[in-house]
N, C-alpha and C. Protein backbone atom coordinates (compact mmCIF):
# COMPACT_ATOMS: atom_id res chain seq x y z
N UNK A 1 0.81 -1.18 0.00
CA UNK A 1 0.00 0.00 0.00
C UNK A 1 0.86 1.25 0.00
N UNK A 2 2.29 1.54 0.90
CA UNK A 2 2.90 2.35 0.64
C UNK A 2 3.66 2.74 -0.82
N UNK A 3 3.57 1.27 -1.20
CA UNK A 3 4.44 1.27 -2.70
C UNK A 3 3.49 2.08 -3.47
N UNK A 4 2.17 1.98 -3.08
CA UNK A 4 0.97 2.36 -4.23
C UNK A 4 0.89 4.35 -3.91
N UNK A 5 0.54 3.94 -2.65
CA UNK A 5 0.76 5.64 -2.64
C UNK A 5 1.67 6.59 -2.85
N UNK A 6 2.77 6.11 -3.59
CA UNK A 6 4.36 6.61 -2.90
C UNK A 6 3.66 6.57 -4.55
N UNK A 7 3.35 5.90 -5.89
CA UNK A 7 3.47 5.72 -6.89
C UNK A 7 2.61 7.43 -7.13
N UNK A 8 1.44 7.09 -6.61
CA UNK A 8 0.33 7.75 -6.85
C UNK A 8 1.09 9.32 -6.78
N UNK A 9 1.64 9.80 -5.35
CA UNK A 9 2.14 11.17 -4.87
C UNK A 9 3.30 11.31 -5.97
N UNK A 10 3.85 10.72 -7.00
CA UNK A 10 5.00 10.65 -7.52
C UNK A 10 4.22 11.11 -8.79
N UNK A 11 3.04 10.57 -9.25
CA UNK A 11 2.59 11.03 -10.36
C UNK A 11 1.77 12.13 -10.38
N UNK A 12 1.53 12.66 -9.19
CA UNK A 12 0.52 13.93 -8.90
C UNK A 12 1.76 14.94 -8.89
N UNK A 13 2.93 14.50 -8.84
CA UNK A 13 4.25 15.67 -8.81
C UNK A 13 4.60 15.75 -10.22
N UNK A 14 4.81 14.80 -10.46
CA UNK A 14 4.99 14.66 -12.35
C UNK A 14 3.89 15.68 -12.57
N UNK A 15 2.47 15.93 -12.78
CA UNK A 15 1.79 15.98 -13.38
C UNK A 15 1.76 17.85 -13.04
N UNK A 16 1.83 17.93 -11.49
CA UNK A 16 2.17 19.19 -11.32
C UNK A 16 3.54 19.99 -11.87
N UNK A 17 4.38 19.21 -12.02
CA UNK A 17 5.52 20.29 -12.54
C UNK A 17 5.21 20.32 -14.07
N UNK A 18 5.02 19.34 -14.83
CA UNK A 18 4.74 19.37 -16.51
C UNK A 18 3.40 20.88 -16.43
N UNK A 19 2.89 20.87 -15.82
CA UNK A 19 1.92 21.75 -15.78
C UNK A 19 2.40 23.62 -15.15
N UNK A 20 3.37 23.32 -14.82
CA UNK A 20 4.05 24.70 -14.44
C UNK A 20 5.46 24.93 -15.56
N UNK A 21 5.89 23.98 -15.88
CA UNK A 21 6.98 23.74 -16.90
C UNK A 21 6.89 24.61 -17.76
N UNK A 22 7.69 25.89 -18.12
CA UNK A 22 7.40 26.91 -18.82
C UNK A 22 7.44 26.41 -20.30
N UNK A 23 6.48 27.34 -20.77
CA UNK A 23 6.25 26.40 -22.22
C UNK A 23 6.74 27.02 -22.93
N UNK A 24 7.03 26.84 -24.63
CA UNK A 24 8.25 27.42 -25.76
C UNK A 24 7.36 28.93 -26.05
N UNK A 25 7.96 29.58 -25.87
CA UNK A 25 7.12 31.28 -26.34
C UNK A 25 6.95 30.78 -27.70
N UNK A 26 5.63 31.35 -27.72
CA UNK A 26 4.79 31.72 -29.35
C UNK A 26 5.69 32.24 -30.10
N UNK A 27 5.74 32.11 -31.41
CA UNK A 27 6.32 32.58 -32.21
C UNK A 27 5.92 33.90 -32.57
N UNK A 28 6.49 35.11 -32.55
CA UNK A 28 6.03 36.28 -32.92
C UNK A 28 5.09 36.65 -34.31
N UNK A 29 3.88 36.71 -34.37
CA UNK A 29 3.31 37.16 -35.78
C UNK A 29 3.86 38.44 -36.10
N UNK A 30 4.53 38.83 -37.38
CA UNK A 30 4.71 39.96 -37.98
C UNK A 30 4.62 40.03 -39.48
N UNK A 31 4.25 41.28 -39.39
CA UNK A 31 4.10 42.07 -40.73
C UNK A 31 4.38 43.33 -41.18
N UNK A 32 5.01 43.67 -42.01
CA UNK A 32 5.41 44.83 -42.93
C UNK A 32 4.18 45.54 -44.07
N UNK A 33 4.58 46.44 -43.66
CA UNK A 33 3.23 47.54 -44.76
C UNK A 33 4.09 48.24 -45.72
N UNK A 34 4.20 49.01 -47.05
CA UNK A 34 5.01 49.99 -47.90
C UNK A 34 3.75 51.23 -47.42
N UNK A 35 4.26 51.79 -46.66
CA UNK A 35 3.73 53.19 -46.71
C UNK A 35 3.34 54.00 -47.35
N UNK A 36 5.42 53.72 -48.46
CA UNK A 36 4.90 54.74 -49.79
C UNK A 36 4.28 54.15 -50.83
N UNK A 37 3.69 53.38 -50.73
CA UNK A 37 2.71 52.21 -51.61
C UNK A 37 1.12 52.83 -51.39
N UNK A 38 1.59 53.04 -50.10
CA UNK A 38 -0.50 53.66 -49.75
C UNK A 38 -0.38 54.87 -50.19
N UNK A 39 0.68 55.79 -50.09
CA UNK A 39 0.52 57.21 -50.07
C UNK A 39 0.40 57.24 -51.93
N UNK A 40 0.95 56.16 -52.41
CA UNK A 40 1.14 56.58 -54.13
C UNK A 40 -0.05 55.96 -54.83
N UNK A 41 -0.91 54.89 -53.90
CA UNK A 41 -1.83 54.29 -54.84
C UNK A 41 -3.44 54.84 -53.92
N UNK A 42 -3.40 54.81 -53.04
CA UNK A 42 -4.29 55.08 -52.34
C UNK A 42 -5.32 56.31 -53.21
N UNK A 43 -6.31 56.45 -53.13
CA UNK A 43 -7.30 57.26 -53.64
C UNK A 43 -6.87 58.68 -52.42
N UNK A 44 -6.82 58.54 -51.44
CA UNK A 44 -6.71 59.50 -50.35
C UNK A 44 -5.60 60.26 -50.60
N UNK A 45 -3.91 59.18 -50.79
CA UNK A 45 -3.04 59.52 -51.07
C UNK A 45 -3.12 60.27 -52.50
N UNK A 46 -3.26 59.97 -53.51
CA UNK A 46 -3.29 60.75 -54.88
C UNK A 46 -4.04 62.22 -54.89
N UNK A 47 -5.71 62.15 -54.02
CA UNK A 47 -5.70 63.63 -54.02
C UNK A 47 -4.89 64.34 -52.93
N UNK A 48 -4.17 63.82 -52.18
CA UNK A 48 -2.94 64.80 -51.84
C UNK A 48 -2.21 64.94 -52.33
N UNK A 49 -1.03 64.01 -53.15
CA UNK A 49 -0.44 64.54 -53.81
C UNK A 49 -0.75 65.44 -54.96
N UNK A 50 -1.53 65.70 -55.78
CA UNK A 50 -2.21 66.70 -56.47
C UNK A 50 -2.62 67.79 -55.92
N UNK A 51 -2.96 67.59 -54.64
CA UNK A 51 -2.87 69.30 -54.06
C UNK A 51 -1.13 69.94 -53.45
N UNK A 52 -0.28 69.01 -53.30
CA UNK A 52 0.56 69.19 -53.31
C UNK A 52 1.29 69.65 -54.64
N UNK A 53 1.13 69.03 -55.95
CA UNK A 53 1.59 69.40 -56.92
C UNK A 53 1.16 70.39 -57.47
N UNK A 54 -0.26 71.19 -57.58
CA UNK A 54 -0.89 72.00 -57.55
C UNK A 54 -0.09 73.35 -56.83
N UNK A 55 0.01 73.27 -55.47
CA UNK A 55 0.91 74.10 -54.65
C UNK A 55 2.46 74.24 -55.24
N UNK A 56 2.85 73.25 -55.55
CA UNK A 56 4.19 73.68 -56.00
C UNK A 56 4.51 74.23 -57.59
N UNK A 57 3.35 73.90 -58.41
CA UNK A 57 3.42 74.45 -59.41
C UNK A 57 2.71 76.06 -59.44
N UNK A 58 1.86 76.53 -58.29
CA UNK A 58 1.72 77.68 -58.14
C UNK A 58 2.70 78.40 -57.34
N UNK A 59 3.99 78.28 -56.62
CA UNK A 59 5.37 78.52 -56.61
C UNK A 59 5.87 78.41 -57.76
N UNK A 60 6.34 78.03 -58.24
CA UNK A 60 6.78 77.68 -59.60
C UNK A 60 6.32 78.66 -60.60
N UNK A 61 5.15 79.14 -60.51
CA UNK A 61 4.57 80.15 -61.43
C UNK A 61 5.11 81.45 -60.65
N UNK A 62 4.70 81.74 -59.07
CA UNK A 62 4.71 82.96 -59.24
C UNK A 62 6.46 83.23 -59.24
N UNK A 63 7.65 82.42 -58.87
CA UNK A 63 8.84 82.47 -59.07
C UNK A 63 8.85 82.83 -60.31
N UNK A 64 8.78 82.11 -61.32
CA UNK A 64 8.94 82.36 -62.68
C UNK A 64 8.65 84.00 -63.10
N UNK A 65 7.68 84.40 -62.67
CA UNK A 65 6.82 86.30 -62.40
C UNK A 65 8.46 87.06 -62.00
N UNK A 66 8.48 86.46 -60.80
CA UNK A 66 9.84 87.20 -60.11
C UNK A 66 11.32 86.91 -61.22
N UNK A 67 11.41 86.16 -61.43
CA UNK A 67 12.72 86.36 -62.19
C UNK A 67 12.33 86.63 -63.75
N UNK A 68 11.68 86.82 -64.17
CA UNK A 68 10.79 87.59 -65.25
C UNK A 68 11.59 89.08 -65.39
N UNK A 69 10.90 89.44 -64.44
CA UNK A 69 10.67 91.00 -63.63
C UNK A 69 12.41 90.80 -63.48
N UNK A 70 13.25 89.88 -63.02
CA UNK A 70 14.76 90.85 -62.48
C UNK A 70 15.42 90.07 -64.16
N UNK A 71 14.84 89.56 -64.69
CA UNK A 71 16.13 89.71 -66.37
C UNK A 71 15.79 90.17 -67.08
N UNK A 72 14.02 91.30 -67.01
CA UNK A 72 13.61 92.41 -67.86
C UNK A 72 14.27 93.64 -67.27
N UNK A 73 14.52 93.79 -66.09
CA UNK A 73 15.52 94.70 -65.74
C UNK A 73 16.75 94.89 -66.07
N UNK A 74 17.56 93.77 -65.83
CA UNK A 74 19.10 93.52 -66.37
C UNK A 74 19.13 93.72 -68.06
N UNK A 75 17.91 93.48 -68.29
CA UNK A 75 18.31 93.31 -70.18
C UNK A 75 17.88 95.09 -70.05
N UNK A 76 17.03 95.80 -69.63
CA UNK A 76 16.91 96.91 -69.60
C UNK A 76 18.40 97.85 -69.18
N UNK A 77 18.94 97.29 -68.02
CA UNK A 77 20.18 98.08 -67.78
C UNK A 77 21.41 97.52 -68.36
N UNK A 78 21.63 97.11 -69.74
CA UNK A 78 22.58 96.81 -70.23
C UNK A 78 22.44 96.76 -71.64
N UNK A 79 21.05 97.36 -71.98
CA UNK A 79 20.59 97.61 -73.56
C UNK A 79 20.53 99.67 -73.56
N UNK A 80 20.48 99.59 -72.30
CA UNK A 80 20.18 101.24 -72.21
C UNK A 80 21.36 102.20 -71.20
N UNK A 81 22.25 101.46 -70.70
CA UNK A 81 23.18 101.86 -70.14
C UNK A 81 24.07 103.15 -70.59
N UNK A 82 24.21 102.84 -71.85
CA UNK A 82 25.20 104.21 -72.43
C UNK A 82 24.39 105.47 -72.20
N UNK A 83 22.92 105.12 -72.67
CA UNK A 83 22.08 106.01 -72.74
C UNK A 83 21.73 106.70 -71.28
N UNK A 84 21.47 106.10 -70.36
CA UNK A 84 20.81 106.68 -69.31
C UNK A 84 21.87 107.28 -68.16
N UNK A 85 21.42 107.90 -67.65
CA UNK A 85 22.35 108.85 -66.38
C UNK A 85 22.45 107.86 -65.36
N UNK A 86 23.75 108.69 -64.95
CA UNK A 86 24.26 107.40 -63.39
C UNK A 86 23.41 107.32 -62.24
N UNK A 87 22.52 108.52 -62.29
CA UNK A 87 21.51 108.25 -61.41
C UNK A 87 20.63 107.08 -61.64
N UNK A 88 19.85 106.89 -63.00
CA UNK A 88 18.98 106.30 -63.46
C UNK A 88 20.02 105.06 -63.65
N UNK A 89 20.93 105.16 -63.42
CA UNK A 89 21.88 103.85 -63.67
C UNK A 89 21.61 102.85 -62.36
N UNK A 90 21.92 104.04 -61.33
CA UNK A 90 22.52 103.33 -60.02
C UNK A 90 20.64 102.40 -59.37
N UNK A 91 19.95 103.33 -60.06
CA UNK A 91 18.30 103.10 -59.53
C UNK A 91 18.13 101.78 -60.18
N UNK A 92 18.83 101.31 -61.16
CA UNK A 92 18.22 99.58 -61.52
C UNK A 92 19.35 99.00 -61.17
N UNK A 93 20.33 99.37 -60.98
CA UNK A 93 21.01 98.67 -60.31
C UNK A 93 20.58 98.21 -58.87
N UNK A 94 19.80 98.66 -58.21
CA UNK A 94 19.18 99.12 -56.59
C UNK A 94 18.04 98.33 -57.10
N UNK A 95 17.29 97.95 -57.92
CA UNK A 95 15.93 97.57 -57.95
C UNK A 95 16.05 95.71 -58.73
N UNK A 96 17.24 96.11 -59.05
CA UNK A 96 18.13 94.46 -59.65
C UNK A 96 18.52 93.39 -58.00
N UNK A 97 19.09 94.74 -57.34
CA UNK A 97 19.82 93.82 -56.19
C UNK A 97 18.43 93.50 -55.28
N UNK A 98 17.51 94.66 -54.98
CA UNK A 98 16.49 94.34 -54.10
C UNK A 98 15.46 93.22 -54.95
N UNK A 99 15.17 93.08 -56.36
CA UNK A 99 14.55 92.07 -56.59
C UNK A 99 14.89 90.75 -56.38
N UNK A 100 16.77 90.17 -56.52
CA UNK A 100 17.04 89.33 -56.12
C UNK A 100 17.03 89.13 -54.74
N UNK A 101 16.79 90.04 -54.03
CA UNK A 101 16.58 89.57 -52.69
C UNK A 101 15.38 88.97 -52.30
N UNK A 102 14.39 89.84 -52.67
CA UNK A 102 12.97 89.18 -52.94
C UNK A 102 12.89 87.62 -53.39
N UNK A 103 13.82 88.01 -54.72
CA UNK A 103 13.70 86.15 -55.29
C UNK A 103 14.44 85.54 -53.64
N UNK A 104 15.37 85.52 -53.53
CA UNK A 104 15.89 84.68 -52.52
C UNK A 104 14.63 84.12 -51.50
N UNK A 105 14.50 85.67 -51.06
CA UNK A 105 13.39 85.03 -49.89
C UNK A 105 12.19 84.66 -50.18
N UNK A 106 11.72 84.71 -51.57
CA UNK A 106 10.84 83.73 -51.67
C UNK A 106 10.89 82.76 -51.91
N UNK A 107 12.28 82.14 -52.09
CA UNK A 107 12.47 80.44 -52.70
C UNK A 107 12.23 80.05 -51.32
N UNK A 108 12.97 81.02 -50.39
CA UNK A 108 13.59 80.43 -48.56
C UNK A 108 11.47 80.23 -48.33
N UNK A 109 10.75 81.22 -48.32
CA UNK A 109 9.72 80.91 -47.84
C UNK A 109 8.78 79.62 -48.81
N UNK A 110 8.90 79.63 -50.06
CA UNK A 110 8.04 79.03 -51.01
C UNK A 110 8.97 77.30 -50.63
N UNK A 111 10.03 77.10 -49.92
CA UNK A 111 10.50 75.82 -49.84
C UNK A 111 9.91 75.27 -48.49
N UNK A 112 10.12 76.25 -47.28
CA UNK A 112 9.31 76.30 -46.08
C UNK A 112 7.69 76.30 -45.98
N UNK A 113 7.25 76.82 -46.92
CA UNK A 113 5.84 76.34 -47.18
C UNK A 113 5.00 74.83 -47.58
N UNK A 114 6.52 74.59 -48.78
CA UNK A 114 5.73 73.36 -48.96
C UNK A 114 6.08 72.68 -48.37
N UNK A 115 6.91 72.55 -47.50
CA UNK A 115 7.37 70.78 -46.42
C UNK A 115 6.41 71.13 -45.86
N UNK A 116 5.89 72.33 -45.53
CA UNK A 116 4.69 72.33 -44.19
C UNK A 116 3.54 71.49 -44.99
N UNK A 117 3.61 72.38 -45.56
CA UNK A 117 1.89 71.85 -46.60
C UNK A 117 2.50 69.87 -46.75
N UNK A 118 3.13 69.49 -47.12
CA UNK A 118 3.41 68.16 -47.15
C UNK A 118 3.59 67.45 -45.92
N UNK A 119 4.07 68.08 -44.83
CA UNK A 119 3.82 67.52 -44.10
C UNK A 119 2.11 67.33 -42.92
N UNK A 120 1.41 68.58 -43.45
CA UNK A 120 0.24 68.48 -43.14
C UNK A 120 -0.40 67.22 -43.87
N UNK A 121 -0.25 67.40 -45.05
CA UNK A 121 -1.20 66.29 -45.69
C UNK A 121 -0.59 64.94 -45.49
N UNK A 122 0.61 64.59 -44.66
CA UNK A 122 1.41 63.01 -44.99
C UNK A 122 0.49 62.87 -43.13
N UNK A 123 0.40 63.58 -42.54
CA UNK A 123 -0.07 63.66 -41.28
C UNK A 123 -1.43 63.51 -41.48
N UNK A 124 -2.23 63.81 -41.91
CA UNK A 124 -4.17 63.51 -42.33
C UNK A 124 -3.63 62.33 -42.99
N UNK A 125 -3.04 61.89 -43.55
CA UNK A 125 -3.41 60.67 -44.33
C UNK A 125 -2.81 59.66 -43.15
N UNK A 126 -1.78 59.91 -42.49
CA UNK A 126 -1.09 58.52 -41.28
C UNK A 126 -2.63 58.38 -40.24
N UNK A 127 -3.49 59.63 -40.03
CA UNK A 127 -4.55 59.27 -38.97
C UNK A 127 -5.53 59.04 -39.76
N UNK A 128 -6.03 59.00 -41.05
CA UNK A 128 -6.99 57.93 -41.70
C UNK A 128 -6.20 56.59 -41.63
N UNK A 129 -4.80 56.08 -42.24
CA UNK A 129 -4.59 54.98 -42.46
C UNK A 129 -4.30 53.94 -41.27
N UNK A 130 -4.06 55.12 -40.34
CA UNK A 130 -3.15 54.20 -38.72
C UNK A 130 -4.46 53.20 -38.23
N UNK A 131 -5.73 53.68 -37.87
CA UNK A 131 -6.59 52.98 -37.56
C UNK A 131 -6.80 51.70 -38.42
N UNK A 132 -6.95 51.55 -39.73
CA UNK A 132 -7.06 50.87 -40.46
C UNK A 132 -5.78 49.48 -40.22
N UNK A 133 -4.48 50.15 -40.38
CA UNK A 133 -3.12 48.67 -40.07
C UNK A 133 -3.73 48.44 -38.94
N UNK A 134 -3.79 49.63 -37.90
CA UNK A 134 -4.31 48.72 -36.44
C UNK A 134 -5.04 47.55 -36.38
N UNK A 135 -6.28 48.21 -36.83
CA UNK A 135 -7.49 47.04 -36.78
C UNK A 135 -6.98 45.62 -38.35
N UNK A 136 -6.59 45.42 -38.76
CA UNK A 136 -5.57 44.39 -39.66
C UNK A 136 -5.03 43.73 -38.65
N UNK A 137 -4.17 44.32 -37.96
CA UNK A 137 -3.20 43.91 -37.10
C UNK A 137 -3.60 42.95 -35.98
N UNK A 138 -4.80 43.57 -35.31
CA UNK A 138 -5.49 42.74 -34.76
C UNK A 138 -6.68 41.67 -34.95
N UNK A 139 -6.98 41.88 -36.03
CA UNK A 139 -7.52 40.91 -36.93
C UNK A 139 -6.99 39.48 -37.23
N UNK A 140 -5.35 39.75 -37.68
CA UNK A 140 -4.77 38.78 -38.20
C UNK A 140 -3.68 38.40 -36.98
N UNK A 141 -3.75 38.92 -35.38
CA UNK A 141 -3.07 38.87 -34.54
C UNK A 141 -2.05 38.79 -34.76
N UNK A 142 -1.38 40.16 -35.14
CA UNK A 142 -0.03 40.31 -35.46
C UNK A 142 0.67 40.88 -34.35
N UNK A 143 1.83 40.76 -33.71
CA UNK A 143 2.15 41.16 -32.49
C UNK A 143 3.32 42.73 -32.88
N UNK A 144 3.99 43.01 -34.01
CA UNK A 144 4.23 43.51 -34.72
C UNK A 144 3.96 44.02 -36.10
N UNK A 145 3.96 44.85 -36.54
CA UNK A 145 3.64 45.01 -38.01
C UNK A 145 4.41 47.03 -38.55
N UNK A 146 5.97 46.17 -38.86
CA UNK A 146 7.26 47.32 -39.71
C UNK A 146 7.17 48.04 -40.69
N UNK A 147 6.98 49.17 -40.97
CA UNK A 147 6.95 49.97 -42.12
C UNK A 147 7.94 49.35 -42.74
N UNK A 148 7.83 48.99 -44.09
CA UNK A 148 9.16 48.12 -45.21
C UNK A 148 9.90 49.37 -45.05
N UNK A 149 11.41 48.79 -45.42
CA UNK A 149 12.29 49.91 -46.03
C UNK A 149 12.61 51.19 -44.93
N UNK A 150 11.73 51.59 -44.09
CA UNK A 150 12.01 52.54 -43.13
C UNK A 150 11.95 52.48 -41.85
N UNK A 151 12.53 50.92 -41.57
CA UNK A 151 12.07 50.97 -40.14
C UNK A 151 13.76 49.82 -40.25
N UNK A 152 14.90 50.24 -40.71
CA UNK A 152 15.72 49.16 -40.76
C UNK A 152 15.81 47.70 -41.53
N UNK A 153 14.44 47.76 -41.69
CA UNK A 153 14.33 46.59 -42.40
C UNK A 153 15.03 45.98 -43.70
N UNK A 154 15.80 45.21 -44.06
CA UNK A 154 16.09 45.10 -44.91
C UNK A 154 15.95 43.53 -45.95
N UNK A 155 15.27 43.07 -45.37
CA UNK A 155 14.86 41.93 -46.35
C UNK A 155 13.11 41.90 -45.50
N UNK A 156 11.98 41.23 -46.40
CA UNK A 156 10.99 40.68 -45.98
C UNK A 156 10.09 39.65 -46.92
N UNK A 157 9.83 38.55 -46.28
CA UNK A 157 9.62 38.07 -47.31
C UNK A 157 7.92 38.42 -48.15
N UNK A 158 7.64 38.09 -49.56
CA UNK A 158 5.98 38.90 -49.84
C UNK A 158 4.80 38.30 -48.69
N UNK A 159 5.02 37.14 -48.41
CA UNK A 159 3.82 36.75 -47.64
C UNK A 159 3.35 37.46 -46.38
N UNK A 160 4.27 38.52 -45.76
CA UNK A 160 4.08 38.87 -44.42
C UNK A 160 3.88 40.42 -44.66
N UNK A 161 4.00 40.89 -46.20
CA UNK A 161 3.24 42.17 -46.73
C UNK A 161 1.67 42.41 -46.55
N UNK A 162 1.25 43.23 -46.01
CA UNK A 162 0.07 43.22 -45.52
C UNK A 162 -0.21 44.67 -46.19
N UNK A 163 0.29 44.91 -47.58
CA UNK A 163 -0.26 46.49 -47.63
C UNK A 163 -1.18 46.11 -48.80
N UNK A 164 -0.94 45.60 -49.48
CA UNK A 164 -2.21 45.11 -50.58
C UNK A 164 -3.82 45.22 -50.02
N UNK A 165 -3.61 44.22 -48.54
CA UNK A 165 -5.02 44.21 -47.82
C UNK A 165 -5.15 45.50 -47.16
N UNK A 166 -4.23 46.18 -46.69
CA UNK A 166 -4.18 47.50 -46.43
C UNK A 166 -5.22 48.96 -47.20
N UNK A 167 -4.44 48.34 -48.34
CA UNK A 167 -4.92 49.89 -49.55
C UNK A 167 -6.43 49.68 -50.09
N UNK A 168 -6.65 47.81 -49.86
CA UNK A 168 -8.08 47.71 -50.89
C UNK A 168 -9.05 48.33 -49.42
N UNK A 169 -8.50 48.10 -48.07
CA UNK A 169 -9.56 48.67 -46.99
C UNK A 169 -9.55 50.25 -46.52
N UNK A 170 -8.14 50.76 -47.08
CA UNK A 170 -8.55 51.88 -47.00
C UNK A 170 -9.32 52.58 -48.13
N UNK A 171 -9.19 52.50 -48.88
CA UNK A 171 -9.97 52.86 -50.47
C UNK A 171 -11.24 52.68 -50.06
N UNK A 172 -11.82 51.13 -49.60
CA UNK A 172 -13.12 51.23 -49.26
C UNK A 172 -13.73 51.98 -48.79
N UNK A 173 -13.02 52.37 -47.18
CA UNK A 173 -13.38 53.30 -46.14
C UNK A 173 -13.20 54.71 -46.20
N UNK A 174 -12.56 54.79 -47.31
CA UNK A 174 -12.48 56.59 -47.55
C UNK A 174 -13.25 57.02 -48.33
N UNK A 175 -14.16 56.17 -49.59
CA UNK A 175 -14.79 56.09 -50.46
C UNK A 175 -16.25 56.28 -50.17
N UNK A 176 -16.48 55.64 -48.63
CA UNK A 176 -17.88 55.14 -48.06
C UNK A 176 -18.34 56.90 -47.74
């Protein structure tokens, strides 16, 4: 009878440690998204970039106005130079240097404008799309999920790309 119970308490210990016995960690689910994949195909993404391109081609125009205006001057003070007095000399010379200053500071502001403006619109489009990977993410219980290409990454394989299912649900949901 002791042999039996001694068996019994021996297998209730077995049974308790296999049961506390730390078990092999889960394998991490992960996935990679192309960002610049949503921002270039996305319906959301394209009318931003078009208001972006829009904006920079209206820089682009009114620059073009400004240096217009300072090589109709220069061709003015160097077609009419013999002719005109040093006063009237020194005055486009003065209206040459202050227009290029103008140009300057409007490239300095018209370059500072548009990162803003681009970065406004890359910012509205990360808080439409962020909810969207989220809810993916937890869908497909991913414990991670790496922007490709900008997060260090340097190899991944296609199966763990999740931006395909990405772009067809945001399209849906921006569309609705």
């Amino acid at each position: 009878m002791k042999g039996y119970v001694a068996v019994v308490v021996a297998a209730m210990a077995v049974t308790a440690w296999a049961q506390q016995a730390p078990k092999t960690p889960e394998v991490p689910r992960l996935a990679v998204i192309d960002v610049n994949v949503l921002v270039q195909d996305s319906a959301a993404g394209k009318e931003a970039m078009t208001r972006l391109k829009k904006a920079q081609d209206d820089k682009i125009a009114q620059r073009k106005k400004l240096t217009d205006e300072v090589e109709a001057l220069q061709k003015q003070l160097e077609t009419q130079r013999v002719t005109l007095a040093d006063s009237k000399v020194g005055e486009l010379q003065k209206q040459i240097e202050d227009k290029g200053i103008a140009l300057r500071r409007f490239d300095d502001d018209a370059q500072q404008q548009l990162q803003e403006a681009q970065k406004k619109e890359l910012d509205g489009l990360e808080k439409q799309i962020m909810p969207i990977i989220q809810e993916v993410g937890r869908e497909m219980k991913f414990q991670m999920i790496f922007n490709k290409f900008q997060s260090g990454l340097v190899y991944a394989d296609e199966a763990v790309d999740i931006t395909d299912m990405v772009l067809r649900r945001f399209n849906t949901k921006v569309t609705k």
